[in-house]
N, C-alpha and C. Protein backbone atom coordinates (compact mmCIF):
# COMPACT_ATOMS: atom_id res chain seq x y z
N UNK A 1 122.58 26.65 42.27
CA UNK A 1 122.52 27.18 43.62
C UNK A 1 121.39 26.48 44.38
N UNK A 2 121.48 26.41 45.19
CA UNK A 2 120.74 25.49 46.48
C UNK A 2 119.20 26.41 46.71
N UNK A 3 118.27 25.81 47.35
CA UNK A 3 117.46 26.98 47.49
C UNK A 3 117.29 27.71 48.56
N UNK A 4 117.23 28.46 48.95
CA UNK A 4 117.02 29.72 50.09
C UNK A 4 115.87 30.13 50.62
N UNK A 5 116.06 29.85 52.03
CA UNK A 5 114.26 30.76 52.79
C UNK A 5 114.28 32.15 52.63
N UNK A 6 113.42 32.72 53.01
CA UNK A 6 113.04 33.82 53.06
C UNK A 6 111.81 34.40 53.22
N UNK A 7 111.41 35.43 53.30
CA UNK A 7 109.99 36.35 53.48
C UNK A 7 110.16 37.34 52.74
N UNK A 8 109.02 37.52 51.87
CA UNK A 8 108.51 38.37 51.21
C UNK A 8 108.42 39.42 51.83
N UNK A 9 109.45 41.01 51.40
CA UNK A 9 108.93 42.01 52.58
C UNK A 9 108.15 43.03 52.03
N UNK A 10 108.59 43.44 50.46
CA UNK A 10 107.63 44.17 49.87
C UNK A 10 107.58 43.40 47.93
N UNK A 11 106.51 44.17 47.59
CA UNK A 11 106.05 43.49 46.01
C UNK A 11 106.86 44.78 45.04
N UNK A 12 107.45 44.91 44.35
CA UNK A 12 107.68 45.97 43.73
C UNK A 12 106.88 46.55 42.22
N UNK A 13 106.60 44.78 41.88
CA UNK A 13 105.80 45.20 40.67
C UNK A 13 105.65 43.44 40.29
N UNK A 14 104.98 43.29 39.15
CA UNK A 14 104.19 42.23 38.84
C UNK A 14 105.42 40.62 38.47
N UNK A 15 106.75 40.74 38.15
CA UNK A 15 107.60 40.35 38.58
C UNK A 15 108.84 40.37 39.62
N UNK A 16 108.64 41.16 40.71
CA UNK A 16 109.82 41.29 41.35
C UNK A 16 109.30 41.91 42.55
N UNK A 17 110.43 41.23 43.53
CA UNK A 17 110.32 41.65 45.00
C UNK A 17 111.13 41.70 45.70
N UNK A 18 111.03 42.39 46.96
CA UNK A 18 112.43 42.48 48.21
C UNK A 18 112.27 41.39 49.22
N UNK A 19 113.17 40.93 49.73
CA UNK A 19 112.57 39.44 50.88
C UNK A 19 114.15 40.22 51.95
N UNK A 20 113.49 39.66 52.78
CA UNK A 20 114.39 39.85 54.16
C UNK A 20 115.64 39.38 54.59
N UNK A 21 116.53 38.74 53.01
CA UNK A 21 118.23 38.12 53.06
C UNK A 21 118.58 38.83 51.57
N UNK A 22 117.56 39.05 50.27
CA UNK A 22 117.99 39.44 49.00
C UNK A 22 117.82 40.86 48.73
N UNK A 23 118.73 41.51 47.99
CA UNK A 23 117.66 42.68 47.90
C UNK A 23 116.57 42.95 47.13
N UNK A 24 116.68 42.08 45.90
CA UNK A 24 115.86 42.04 45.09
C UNK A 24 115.71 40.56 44.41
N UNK A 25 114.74 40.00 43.96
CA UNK A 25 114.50 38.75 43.30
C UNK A 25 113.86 39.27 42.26
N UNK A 26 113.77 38.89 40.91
CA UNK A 26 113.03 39.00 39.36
C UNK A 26 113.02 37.32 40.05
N UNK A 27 111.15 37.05 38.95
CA UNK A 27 111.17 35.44 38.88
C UNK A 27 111.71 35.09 37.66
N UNK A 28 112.18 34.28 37.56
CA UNK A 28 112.61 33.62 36.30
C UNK A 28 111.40 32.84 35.82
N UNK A 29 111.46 33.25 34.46
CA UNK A 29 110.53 33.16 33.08
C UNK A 29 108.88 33.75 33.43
N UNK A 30 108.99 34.60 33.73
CA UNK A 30 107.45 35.66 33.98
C UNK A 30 108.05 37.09 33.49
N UNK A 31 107.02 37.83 32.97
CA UNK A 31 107.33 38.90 31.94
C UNK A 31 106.09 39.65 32.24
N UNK A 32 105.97 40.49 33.45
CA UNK A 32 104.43 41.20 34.06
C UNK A 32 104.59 42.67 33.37
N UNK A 33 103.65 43.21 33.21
CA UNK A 33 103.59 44.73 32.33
C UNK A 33 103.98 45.25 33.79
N UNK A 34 104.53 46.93 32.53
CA UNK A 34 105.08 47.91 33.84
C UNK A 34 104.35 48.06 34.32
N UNK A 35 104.53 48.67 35.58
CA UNK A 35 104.01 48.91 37.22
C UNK A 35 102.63 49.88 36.50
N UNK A 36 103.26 50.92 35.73
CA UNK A 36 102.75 51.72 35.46
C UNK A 36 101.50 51.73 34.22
N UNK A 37 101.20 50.79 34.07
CA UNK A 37 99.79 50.43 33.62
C UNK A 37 98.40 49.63 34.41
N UNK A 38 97.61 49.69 34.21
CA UNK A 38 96.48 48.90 34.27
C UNK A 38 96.81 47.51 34.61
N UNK A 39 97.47 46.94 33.81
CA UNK A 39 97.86 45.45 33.35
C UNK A 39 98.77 45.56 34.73
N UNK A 40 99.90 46.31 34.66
CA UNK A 40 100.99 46.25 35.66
C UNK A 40 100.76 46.22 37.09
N UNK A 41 100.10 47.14 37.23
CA UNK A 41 98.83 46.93 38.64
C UNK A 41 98.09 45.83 39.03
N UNK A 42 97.71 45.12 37.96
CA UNK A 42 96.87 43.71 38.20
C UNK A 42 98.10 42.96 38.19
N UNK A 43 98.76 42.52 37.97
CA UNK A 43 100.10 41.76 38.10
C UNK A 43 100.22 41.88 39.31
N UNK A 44 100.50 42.92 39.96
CA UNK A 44 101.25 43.29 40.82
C UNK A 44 100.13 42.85 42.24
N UNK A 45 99.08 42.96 42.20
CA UNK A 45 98.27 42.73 43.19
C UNK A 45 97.86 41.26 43.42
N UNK A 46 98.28 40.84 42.14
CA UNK A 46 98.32 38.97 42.10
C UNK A 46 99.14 38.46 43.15
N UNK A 47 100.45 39.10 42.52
CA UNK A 47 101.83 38.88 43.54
C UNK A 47 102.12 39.02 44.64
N UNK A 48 101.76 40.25 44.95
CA UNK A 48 101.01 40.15 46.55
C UNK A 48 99.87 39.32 47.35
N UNK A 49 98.63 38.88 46.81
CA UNK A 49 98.53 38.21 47.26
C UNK A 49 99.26 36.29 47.48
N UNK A 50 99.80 36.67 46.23
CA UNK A 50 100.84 34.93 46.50
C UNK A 50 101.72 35.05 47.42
N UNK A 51 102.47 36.32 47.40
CA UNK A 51 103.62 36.37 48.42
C UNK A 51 103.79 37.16 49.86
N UNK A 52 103.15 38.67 49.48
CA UNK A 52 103.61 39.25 50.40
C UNK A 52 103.52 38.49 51.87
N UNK A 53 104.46 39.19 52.69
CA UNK A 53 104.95 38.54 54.16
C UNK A 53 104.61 37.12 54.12
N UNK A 54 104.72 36.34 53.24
CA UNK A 54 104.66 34.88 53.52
C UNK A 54 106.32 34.50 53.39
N UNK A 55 106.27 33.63 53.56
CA UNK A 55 107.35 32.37 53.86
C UNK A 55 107.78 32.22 52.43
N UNK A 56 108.68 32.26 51.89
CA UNK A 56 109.16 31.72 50.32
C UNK A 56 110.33 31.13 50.35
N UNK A 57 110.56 30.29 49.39
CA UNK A 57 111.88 28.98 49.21
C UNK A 57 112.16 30.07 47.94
N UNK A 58 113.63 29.91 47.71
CA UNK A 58 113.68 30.45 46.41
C UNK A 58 115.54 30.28 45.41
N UNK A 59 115.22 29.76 44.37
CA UNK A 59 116.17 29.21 44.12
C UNK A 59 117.44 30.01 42.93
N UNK A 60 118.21 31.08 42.79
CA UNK A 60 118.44 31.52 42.35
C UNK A 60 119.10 30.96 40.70
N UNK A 61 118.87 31.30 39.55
CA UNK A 61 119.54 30.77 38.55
C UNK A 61 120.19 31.33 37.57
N UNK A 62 120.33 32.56 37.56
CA UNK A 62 120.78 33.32 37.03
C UNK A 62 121.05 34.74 37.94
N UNK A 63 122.24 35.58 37.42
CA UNK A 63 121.45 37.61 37.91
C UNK A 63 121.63 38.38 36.59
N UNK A 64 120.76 39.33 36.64
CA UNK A 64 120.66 40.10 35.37
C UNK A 64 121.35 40.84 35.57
N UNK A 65 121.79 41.64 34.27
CA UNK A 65 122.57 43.16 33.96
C UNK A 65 122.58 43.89 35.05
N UNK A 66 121.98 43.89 36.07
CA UNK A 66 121.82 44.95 36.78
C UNK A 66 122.26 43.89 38.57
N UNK A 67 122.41 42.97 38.33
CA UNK A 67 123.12 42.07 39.76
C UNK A 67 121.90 41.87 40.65
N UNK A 68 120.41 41.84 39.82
CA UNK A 68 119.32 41.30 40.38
C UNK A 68 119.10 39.81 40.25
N UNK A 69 119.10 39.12 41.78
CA UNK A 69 118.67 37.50 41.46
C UNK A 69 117.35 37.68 40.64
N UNK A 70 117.62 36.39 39.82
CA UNK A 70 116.48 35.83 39.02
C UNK A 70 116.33 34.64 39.42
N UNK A 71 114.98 33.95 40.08
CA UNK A 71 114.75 33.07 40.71
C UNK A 71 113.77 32.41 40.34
N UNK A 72 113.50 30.81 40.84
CA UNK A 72 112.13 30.08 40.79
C UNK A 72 112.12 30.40 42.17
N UNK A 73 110.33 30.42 42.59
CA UNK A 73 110.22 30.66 44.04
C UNK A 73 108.88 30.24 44.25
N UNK A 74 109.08 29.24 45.41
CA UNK A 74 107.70 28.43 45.88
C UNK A 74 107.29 29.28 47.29
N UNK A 75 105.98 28.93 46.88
CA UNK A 75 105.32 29.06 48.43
C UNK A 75 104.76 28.14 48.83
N UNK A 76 105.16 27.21 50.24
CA UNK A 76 104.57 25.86 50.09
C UNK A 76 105.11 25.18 49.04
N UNK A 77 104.35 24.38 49.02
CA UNK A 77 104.78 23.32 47.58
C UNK A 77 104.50 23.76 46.25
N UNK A 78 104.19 25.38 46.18
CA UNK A 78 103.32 26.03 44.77
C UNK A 78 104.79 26.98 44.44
N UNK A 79 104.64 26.41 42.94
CA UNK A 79 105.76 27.45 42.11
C UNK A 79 105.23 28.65 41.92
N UNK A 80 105.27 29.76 42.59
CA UNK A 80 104.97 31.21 42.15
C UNK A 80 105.20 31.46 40.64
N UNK A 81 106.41 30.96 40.12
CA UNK A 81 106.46 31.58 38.73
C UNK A 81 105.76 30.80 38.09
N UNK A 82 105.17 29.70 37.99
CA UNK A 82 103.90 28.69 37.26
C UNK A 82 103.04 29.64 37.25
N UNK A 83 102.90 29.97 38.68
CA UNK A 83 101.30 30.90 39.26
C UNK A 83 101.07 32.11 38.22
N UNK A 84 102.13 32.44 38.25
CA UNK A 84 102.21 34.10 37.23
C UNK A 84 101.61 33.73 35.88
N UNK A 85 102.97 32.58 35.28
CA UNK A 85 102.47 32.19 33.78
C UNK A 85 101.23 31.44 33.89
N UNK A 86 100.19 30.92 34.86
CA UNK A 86 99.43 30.88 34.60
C UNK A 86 98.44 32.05 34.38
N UNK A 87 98.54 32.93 35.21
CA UNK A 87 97.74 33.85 35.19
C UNK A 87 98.08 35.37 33.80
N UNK A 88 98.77 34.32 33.17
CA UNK A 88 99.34 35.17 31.20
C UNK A 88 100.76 36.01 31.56
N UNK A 89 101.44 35.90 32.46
CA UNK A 89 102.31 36.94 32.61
C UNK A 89 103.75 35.61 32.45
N UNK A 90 103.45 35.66 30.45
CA UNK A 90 104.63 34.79 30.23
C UNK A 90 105.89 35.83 29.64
């Protein structure tokens, strides 16, 4: 699949978000603890600052069990899902 613009409209948790054409994006190959921890919270506030209301390219490659895109997604010329697994959320 080709890649797709979009804006980040809300963060839902340390992998996944709503943008303003999808309803939901998971990144492909990042694995962030639930929302509902410590860990999951710091994930999640990462992700926001990479994404929220910014501008994102995003390239769908799969959808999961549940008919959620799973995506690579840049901001600028920066792979968000690099960003994550760099920051341990492999």
């Amino acid at each position: 699949m080709a890649k797709q613009p979009a804006v980040c409209t809300n963060v839902i948790d340390g992998d996944t978000f709503k943008t303003n054409v999808e309803v939901r994006i998971r990144f492909a190959r990042v694995n962030a603890p639930s929302i509902n921890t410590p860990e999951g919270r710091k994930a999640k506030a990462l992700l926001e600052s990479l994404i929220l209301s910014k501008s994102v390219t995003y390239e769908v490659v799969t959808r999961d069990t549940y008919g959620c895109a799973v995506a690579e997604v840049w901001v600028d010329s920066r792979n968000v899902n690099d960003a994550m697994r760099d920051a341990g959320y492999k």
